[in-house]
Protein backbone atom coordinates (compact mmCIF):
# COMPACT_ATOMS: atom_id res chain seq x y z
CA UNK A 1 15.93 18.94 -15.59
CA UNK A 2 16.17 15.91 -17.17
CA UNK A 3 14.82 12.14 -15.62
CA UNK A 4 17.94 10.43 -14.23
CA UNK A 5 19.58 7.78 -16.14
CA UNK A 6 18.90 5.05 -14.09
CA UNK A 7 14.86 5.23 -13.97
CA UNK A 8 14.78 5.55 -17.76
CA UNK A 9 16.54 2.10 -17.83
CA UNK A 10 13.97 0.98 -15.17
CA UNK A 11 11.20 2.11 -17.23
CA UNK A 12 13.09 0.26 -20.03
CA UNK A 13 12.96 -3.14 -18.10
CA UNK A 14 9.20 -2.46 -17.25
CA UNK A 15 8.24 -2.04 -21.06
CA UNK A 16 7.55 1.76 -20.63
CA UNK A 17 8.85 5.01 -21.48
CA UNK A 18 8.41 8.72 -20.42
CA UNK A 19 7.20 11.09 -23.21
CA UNK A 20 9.54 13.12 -24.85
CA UNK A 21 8.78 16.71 -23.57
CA UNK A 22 9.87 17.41 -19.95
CA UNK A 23 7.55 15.92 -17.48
CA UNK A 24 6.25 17.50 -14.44
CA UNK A 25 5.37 14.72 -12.18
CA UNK A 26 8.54 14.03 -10.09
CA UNK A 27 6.46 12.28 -7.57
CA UNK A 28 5.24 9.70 -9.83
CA UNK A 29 1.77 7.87 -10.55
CA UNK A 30 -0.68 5.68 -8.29
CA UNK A 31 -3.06 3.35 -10.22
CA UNK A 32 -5.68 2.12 -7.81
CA UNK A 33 -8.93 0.49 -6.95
CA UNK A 34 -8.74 -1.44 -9.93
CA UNK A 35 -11.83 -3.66 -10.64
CA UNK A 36 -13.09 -5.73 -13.38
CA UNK A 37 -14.39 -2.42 -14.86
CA UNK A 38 -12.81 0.47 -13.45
CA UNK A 39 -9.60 1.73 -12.16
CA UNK A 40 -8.38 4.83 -9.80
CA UNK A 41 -5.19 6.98 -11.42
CA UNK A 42 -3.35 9.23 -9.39
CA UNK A 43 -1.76 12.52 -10.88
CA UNK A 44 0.03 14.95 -9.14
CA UNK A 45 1.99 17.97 -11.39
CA UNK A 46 5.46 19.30 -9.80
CA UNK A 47 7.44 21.99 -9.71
CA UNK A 48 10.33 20.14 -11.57
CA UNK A 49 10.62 17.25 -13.48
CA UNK A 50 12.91 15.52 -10.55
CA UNK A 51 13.03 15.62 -6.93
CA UNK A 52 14.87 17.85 -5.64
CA UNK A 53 18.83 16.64 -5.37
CA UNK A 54 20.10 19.70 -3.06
CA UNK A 55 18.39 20.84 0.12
CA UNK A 56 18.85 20.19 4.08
CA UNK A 57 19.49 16.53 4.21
CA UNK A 58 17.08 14.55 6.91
CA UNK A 59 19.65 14.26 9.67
CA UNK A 60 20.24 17.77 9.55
CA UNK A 61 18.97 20.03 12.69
CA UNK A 62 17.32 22.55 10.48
CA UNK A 63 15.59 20.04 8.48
CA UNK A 64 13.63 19.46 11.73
CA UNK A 65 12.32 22.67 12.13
CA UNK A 66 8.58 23.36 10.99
CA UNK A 67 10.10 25.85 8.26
CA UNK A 68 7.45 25.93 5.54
CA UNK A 69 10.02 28.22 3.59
CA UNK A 70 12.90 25.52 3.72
CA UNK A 71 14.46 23.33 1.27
CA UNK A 72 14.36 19.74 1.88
CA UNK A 73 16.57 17.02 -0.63
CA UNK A 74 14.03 14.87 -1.72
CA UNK A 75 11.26 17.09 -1.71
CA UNK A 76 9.06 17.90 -4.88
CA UNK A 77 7.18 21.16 -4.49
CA UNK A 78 3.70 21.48 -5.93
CA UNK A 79 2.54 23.57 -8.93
CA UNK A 80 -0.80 24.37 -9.82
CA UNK A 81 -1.46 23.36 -13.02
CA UNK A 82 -3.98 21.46 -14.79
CA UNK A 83 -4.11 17.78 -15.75
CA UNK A 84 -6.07 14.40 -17.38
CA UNK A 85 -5.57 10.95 -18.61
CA UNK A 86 -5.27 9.00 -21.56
CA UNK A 87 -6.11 5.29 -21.98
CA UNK A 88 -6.64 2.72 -24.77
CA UNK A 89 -5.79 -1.38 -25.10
CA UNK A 90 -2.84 -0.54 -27.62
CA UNK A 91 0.43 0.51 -26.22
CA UNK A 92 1.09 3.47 -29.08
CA UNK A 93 -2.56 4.97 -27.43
CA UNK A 94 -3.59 5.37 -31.00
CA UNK A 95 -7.29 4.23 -29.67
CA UNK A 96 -6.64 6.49 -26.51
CA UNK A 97 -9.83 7.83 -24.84
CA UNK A 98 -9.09 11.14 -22.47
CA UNK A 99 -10.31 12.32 -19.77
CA UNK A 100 -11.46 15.76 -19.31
CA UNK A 101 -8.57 18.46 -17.67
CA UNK A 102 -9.53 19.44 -14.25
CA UNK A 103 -7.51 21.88 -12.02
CA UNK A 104 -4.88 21.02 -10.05
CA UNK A 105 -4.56 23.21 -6.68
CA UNK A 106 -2.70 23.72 -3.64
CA UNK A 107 -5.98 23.56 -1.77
CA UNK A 108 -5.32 19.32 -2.93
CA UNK A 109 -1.94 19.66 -2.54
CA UNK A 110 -1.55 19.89 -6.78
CA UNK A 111 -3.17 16.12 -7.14
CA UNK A 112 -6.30 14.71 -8.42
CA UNK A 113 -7.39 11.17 -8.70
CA UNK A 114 -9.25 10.13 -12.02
CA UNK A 115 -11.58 7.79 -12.15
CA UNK A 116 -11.64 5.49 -15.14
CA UNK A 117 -14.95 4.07 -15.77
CA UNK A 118 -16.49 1.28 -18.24
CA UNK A 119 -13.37 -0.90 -18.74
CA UNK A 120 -12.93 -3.70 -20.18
CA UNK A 121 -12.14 -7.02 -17.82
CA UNK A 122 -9.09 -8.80 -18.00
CA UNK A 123 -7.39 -6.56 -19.90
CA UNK A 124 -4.56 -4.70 -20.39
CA UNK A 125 -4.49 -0.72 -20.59
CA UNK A 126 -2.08 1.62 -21.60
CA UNK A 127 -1.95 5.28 -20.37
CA UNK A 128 -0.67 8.66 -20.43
CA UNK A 129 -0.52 10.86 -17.95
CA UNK A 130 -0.74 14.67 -19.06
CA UNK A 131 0.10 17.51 -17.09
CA UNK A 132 -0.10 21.44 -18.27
CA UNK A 133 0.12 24.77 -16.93
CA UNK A 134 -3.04 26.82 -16.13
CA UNK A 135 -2.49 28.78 -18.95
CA UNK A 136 -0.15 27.57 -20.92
CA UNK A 137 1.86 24.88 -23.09
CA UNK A 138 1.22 20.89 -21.90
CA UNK A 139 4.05 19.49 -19.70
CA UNK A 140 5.79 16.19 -20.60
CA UNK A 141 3.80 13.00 -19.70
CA UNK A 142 4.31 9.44 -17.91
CA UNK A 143 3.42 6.57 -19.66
CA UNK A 144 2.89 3.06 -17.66
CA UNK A 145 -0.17 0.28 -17.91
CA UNK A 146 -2.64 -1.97 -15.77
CA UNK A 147 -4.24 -4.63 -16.11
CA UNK A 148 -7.95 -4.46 -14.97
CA UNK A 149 -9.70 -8.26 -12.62
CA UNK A 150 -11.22 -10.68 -14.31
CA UNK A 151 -15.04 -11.29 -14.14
CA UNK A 152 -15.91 -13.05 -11.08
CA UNK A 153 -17.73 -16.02 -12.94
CA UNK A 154 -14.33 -16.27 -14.82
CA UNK A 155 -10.96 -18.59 -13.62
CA UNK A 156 -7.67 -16.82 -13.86
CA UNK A 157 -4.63 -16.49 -12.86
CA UNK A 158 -3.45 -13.60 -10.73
CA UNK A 159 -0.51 -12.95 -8.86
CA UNK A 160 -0.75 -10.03 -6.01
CA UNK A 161 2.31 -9.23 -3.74
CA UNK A 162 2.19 -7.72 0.10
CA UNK A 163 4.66 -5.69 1.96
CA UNK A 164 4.57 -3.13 5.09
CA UNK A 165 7.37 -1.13 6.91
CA UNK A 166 8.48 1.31 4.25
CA UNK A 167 10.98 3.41 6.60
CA UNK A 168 13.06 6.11 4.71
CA UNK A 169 15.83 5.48 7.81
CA UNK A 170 16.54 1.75 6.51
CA UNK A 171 16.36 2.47 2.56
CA UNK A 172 18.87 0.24 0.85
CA UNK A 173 19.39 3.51 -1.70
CA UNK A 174 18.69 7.04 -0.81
CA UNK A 175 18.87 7.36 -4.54
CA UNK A 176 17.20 4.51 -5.86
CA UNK A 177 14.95 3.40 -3.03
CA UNK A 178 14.17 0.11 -1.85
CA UNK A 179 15.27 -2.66 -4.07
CA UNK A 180 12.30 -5.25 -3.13
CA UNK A 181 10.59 -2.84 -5.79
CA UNK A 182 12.74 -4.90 -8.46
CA UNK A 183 12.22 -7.79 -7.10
CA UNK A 184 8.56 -7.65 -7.35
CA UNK A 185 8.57 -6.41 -10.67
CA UNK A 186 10.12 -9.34 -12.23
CA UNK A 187 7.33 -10.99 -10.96
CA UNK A 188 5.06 -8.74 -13.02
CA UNK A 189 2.15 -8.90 -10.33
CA UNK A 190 -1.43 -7.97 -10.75
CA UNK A 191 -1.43 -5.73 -7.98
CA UNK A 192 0.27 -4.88 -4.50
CA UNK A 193 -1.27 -4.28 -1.01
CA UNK A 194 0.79 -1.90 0.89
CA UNK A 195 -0.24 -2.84 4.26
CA UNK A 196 0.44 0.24 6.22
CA UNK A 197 3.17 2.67 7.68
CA UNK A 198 4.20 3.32 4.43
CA UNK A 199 5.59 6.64 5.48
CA UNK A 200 7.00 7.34 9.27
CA UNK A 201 5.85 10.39 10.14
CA UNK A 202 7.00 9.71 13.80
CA UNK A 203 10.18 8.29 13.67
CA UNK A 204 11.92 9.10 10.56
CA UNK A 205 13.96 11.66 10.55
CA UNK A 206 12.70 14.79 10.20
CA UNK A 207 9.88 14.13 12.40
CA UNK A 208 6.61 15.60 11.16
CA UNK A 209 5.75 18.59 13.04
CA UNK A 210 2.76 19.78 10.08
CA UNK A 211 1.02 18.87 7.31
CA UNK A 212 3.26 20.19 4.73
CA UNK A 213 6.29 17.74 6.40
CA UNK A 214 3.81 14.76 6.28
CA UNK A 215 3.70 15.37 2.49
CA UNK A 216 7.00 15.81 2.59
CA UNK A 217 7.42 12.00 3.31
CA UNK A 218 5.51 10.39 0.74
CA UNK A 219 7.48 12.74 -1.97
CA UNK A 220 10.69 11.92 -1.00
CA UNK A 221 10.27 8.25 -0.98
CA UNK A 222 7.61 7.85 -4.18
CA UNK A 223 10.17 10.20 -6.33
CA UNK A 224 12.57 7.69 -6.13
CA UNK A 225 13.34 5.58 -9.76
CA UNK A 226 12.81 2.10 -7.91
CA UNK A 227 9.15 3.48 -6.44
CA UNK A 228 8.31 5.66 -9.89
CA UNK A 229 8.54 2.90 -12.48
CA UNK A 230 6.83 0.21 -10.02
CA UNK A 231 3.54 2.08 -9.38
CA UNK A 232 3.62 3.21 -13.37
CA UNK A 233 3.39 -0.72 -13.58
CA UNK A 234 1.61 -2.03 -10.72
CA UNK A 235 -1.35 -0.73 -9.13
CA UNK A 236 -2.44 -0.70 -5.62
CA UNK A 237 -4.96 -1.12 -2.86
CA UNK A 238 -3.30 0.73 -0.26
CA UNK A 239 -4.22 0.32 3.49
CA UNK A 240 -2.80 2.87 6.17
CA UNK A 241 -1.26 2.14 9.46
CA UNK A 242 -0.52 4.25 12.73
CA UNK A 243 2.62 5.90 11.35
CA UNK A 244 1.15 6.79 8.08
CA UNK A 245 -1.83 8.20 9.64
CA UNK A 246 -0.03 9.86 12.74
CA UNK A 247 2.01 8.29 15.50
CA UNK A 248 2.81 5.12 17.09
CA UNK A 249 -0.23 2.80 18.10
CA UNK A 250 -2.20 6.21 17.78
CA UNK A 251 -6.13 6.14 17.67
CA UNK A 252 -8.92 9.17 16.77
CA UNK A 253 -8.96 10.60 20.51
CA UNK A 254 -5.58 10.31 21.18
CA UNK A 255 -4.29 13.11 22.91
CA UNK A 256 -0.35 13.88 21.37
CA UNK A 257 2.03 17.12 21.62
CA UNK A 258 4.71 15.68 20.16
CA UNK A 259 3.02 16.10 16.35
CA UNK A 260 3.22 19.52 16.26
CA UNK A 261 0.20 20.97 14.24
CA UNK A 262 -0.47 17.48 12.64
CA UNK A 263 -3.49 16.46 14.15
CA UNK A 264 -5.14 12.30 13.42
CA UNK A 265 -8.08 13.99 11.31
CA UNK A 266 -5.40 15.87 8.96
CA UNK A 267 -3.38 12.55 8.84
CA UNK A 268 -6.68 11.23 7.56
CA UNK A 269 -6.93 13.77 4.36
CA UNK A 270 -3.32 13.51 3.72
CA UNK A 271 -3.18 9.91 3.35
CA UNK A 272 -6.23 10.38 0.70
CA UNK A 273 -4.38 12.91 -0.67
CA UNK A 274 -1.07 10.93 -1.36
CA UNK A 275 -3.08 7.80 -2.73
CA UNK A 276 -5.80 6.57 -5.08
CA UNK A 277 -8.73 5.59 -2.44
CA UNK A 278 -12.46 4.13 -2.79
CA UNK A 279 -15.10 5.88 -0.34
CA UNK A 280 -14.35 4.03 3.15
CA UNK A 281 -10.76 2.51 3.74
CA UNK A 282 -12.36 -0.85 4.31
CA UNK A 283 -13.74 -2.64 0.88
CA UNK A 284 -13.24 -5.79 -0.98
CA UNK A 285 -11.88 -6.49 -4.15
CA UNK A 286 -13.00 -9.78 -6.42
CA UNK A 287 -10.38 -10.50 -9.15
CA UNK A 288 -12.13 -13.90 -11.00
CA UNK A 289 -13.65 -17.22 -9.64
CA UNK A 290 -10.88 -18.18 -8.08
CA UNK A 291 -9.73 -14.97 -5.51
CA UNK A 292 -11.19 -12.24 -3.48
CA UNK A 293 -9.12 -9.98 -1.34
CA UNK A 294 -10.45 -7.74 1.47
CA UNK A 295 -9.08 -4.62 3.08
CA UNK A 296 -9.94 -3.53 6.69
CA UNK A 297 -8.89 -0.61 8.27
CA UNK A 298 -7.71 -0.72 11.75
CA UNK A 299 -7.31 3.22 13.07
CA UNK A 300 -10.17 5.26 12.18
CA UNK A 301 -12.85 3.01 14.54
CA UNK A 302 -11.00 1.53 17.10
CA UNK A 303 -11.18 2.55 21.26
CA UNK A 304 -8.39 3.61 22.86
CA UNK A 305 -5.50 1.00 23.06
CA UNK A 306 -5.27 1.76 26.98
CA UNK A 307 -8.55 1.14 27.66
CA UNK A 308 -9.77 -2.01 29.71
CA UNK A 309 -10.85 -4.55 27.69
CA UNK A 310 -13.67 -5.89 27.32
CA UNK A 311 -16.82 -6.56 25.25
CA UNK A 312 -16.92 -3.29 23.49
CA UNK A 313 -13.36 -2.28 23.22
CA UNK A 314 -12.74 -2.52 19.54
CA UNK A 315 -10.08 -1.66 16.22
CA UNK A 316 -12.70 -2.71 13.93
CA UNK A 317 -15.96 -0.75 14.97
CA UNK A 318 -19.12 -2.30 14.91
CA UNK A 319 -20.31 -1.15 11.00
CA UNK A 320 -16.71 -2.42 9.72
CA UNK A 321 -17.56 -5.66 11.65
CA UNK A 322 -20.54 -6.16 10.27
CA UNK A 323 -19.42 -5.48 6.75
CA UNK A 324 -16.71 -8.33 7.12
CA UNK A 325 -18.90 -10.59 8.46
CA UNK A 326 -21.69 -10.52 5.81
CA UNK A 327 -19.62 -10.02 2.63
CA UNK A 328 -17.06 -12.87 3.58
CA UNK A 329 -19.97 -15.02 3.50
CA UNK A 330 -21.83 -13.71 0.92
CA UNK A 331 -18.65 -14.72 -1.63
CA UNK A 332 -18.32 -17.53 -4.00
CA UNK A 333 -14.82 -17.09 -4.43
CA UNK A 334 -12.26 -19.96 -4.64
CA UNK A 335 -10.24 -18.49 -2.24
CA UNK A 336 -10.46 -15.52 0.43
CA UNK A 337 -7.74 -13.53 1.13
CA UNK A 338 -8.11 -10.91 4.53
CA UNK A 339 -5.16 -8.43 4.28
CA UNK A 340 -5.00 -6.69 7.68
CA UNK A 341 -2.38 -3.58 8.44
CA UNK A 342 -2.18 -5.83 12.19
CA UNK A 343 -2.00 -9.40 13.03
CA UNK A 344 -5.15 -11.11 13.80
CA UNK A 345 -3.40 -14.31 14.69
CA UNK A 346 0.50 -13.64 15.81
CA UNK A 347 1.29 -14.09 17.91
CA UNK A 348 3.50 -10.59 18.50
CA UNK A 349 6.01 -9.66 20.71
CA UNK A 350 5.52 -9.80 24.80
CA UNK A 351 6.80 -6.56 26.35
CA UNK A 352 3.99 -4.49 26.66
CA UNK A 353 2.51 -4.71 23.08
CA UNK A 354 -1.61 -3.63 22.98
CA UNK A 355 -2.01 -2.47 19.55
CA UNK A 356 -3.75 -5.47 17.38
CA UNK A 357 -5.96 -8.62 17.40
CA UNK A 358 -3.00 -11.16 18.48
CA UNK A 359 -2.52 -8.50 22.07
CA UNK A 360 -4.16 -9.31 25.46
CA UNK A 361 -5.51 -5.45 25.12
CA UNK A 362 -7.71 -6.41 22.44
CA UNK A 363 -8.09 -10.57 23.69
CA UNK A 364 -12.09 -10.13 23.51
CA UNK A 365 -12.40 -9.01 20.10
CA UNK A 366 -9.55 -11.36 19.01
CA UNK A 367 -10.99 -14.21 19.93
CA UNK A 368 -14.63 -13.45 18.89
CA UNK A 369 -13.11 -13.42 15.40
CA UNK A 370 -10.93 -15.79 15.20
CA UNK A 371 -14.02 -18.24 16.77
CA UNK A 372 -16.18 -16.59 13.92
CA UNK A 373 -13.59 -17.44 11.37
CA UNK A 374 -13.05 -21.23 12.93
CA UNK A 375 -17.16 -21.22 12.51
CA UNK A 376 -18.17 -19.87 9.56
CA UNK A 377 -14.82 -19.84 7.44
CA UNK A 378 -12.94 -23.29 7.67
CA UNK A 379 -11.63 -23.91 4.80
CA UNK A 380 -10.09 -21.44 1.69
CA UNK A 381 -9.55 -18.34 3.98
CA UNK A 382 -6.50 -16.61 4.91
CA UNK A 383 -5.00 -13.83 6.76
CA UNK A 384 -2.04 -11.45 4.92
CA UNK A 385 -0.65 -9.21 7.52
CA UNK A 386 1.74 -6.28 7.81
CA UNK A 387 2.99 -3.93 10.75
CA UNK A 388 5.72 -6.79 12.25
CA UNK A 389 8.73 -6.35 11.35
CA UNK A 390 9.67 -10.15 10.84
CA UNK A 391 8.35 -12.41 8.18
CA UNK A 392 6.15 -15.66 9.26
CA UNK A 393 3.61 -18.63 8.81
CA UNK A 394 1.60 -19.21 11.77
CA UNK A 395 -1.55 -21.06 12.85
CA UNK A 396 -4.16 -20.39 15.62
CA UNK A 397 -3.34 -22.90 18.25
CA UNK A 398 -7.18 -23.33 19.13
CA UNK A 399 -9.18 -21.02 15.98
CA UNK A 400 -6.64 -22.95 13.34
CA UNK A 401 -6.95 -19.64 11.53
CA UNK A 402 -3.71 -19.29 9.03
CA UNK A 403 -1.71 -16.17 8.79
CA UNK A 404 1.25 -15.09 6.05
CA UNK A 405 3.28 -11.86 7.58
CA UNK A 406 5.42 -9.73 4.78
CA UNK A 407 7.97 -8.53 7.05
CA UNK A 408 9.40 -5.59 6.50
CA UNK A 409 11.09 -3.77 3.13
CA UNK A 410 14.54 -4.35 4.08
CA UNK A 411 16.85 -6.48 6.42
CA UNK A 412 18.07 -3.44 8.37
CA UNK A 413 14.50 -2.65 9.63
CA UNK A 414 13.67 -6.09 10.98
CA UNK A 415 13.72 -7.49 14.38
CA UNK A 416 11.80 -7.25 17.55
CA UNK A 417 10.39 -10.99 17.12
CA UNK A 418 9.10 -13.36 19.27
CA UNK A 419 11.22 -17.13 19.89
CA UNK A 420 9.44 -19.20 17.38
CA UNK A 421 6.38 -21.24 18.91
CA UNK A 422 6.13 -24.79 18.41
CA UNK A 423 2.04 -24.78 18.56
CA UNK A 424 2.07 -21.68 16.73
CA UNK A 425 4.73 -20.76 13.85
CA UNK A 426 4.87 -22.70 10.78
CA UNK A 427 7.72 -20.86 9.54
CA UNK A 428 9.78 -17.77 11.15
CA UNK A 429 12.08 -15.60 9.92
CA UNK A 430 14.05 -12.42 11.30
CA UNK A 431 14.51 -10.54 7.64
CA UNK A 432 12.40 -8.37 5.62
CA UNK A 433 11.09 -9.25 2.36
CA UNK A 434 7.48 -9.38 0.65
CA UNK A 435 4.96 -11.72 0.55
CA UNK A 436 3.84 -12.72 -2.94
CA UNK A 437 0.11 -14.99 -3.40
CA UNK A 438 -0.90 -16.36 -6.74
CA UNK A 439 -3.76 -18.12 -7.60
CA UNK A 440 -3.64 -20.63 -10.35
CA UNK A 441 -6.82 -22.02 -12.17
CA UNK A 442 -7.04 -26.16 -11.89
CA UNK A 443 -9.96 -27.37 -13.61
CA UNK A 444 -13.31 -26.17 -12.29
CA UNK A 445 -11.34 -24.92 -9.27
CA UNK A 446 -8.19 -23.08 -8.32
CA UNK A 447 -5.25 -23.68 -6.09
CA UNK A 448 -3.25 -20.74 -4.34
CA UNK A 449 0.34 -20.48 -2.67
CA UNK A 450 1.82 -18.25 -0.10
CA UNK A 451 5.28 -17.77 -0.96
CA UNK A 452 7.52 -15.34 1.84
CA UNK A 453 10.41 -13.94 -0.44
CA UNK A 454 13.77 -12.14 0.79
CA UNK A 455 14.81 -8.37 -0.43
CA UNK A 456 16.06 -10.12 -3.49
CA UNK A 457 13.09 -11.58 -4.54
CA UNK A 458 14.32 -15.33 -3.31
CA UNK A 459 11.62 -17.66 -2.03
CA UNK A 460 12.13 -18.71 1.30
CA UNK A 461 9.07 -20.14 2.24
CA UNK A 462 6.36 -21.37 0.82
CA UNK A 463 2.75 -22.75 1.41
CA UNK A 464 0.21 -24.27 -1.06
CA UNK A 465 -3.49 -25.32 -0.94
CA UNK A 466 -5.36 -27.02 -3.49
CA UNK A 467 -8.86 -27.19 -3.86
């Protein structure tokens, strides 16, 4: 089976190429993590060289039925195999260092994530990744690049983009995938932070009912062209949500039928199984003098949603907290950038609504942080949030803490918002989109802009802060 037309010409436009045997990874690569002197790469080996074209479509009946013998369009069945990863500075990977081949089984669902150690910083690296059977001839290979953070001592430039809300049911192409993809790549970003619900296992049809159906999801949407020559591109820190890990506003003691044998701990290895991960879900990146970005991670801590609140009721969990706390004050960086899968500031939607910071259910922790942040963090920190489905600018009527919101990947999924809030919203906007944030060296210092962009890749907002 030969790669479709249309994502060689995508590869094409990004600069890259797929080898020239058949490859085997019709699910694509994840590079991740990526620091000054390392970098996370993501290889999974397939079946086929494509996704599968022919198979029970989503809205079919049968397709919802935990069938662990049926054919799903879009799928891209595992193979056990074997696999590693090339890397040098020069495109032609005539200086290409390689990893060692380690097994790929369905124990790991057929993936492994390398690590790639002793880089150099801000530069760029070419790689090549190499699939084989067991025993056997090699497989094709995917080619793509990265670019690895400056040193923190050093001013750059660096340009990161932000989205959430990846539903299948509200794909502008079931054969392409979502075109915000293109529109980020012409902006040839450093890296992406997929905020969350990335996948649906709840709500997009066919609703996940077992493991093998939650990896279902991520295959059919990161096999499409759009996805596949992005992440071969662009790598990723990538946070997880409630629908990614298992259900709407779900938390660890949750108690759900509807999930079938999916359970929250299993939606916990499959999520580290679909992407390239560090050791907790909550970390920090530093990318030069002028930026550092941190990650928290809202579901695998917090107390139930329906709980009363109060003192202790939490979504962070006291170690996270604490972790926050002393690393945002322990940087130097220019700026600091808080990406959260949930809005810290909002404010969200009335009707009901108890699943994040900006909620009366969670009021107590909310305001202890925003206060801290008010405190401690005045001036050069920010708040990059996903999960609402409507792009915005707002500030903290009394904490004056600022926070960007992507929206989500396509018009056709937004909605749901709030009226716009005179004390509160800078800017609101009923679309989807991305958020893009670059920071720019001036001098000694840096400056850094928010900029809120349409499916198209249009600016539509914007917000900058100099030093």
């Amino acid at each position: 089976m030969k790669p479709s037309a249309y994502l060689v010409a995508l590869l094409a436009l990004a600069g890259l190429s797929l080898g020239a045997a058949e490859t085997r990874q019709a699910g694509g690569v994840k590079v991740g993590e990526v620091t000054a002197d390392s970098a996370l790469v993501w290889v999974r080996r397939t079946l086929h060289a494509e996704r599968l074209e022919k198979g029970l479509d989503a809205k079919d009946a049968a397709a919802a039925k935990d069938d662990p013998k049926a054919v799903r369009k879009g799928a891209c069945p595992g193979a056990p195999g074997k696999a590693r990863v090339r890397y040098g500075e020069k495109k032609d990977l005539s200086d290409a260092q390689a990893t060692d081949w380690v097994e790929l089984t369905e124990a790991e669902d057929f993936q492994h994530t390398f690590a790639l150690k002793d880089l150099k910083p801000a530069a760029e690296y070419f790689f090549a990744t190499q699939t084989a059977a067991t025993e056997g001839k090699e497989d094709g290979e995917l080619r793509g690049r990265f670019r690895t953070a400056p040193k923190p001592d050093e001013h750059a430039a660096v340009t990161f983009t932000v989205i959430t809300g990846q539903a299948w049911r509200t794909v502008d192409d079931s054969k392409k995938g979502h075109k915000i993809y293109e529109s980020m790549l012409k902006l040839d970003p450093h890296f992406i932070v997929p905020t969350g619900d990335t996948v649906y296992y709840d709500n997009d049809p066919p609703d996940v009912l077992s493991p093998a159906m939650a990896r279902f999801h991520w295959e059919r949407l990161f096999s499409l062209p759009r996805l596949r020559a992005f992440f071969l591109r662009v790598p990723a820190y990538f946070e997880k949500d409630d629908h990614d890990t298992w259900c709407n506003d779900c938390w660890p003691t949750m108690a759900v039928k509807r999930m079938g044998t999916l359970t929250f701990e299993t939606g916990q290895k499959i999520f580290r199984q679909q992407v390239p991960m560090s050791a907790k879900c909550y970390r920090t990146f530093r990318w030069g003098k002028g930026l550092q970005v941190w990650l928290t991670e809202g579901r695998d801590y917090r107390s139930p949603n329906t709980a009363e609140d109060g003192p202790e009721k939490t979504i962070w969990g006291a170690e996270q907290m604490a972790w926050l706390k002393q690393s945002l004050l322990e940087s130097d960086a220019d700026w600091k950038v808080l990406v959260s899968p949930t809005p810290i500031v909002g404010p969200d939607r009335g009707r009901g609504k108890r699943d994040n910071h900006a909620n009366k259910s969670f009021q107590q922790e909310g305001d202890a942080v925003r206060a801290w942040f008010q405190e401690k963090l005045p001036k050069h920190f920010f708040v990059a949030c996903g999960d609402r489905h409507w792009q915005y600018h707002s500030v903290h009527p009394q904490a004056k803490v600022q926070e960007f919101c992507c929206g989500p990947t396509t018009d056709s999924h937004a909605g749901g918002a709030p009226d716009k809030q005179e004390d509160s919203h800078k800017f609101l906007r009923v679309k989807g989109g991305f958020l893009s944030v670059s920071v720019t060296p001036e001098g000694e210092a840096s400056a850094i802009a928010f900029r809120l962009h349409d499916v198209d890749g249009k600016v539509v907002y914007e917000y900058k802060s100099q030093p």
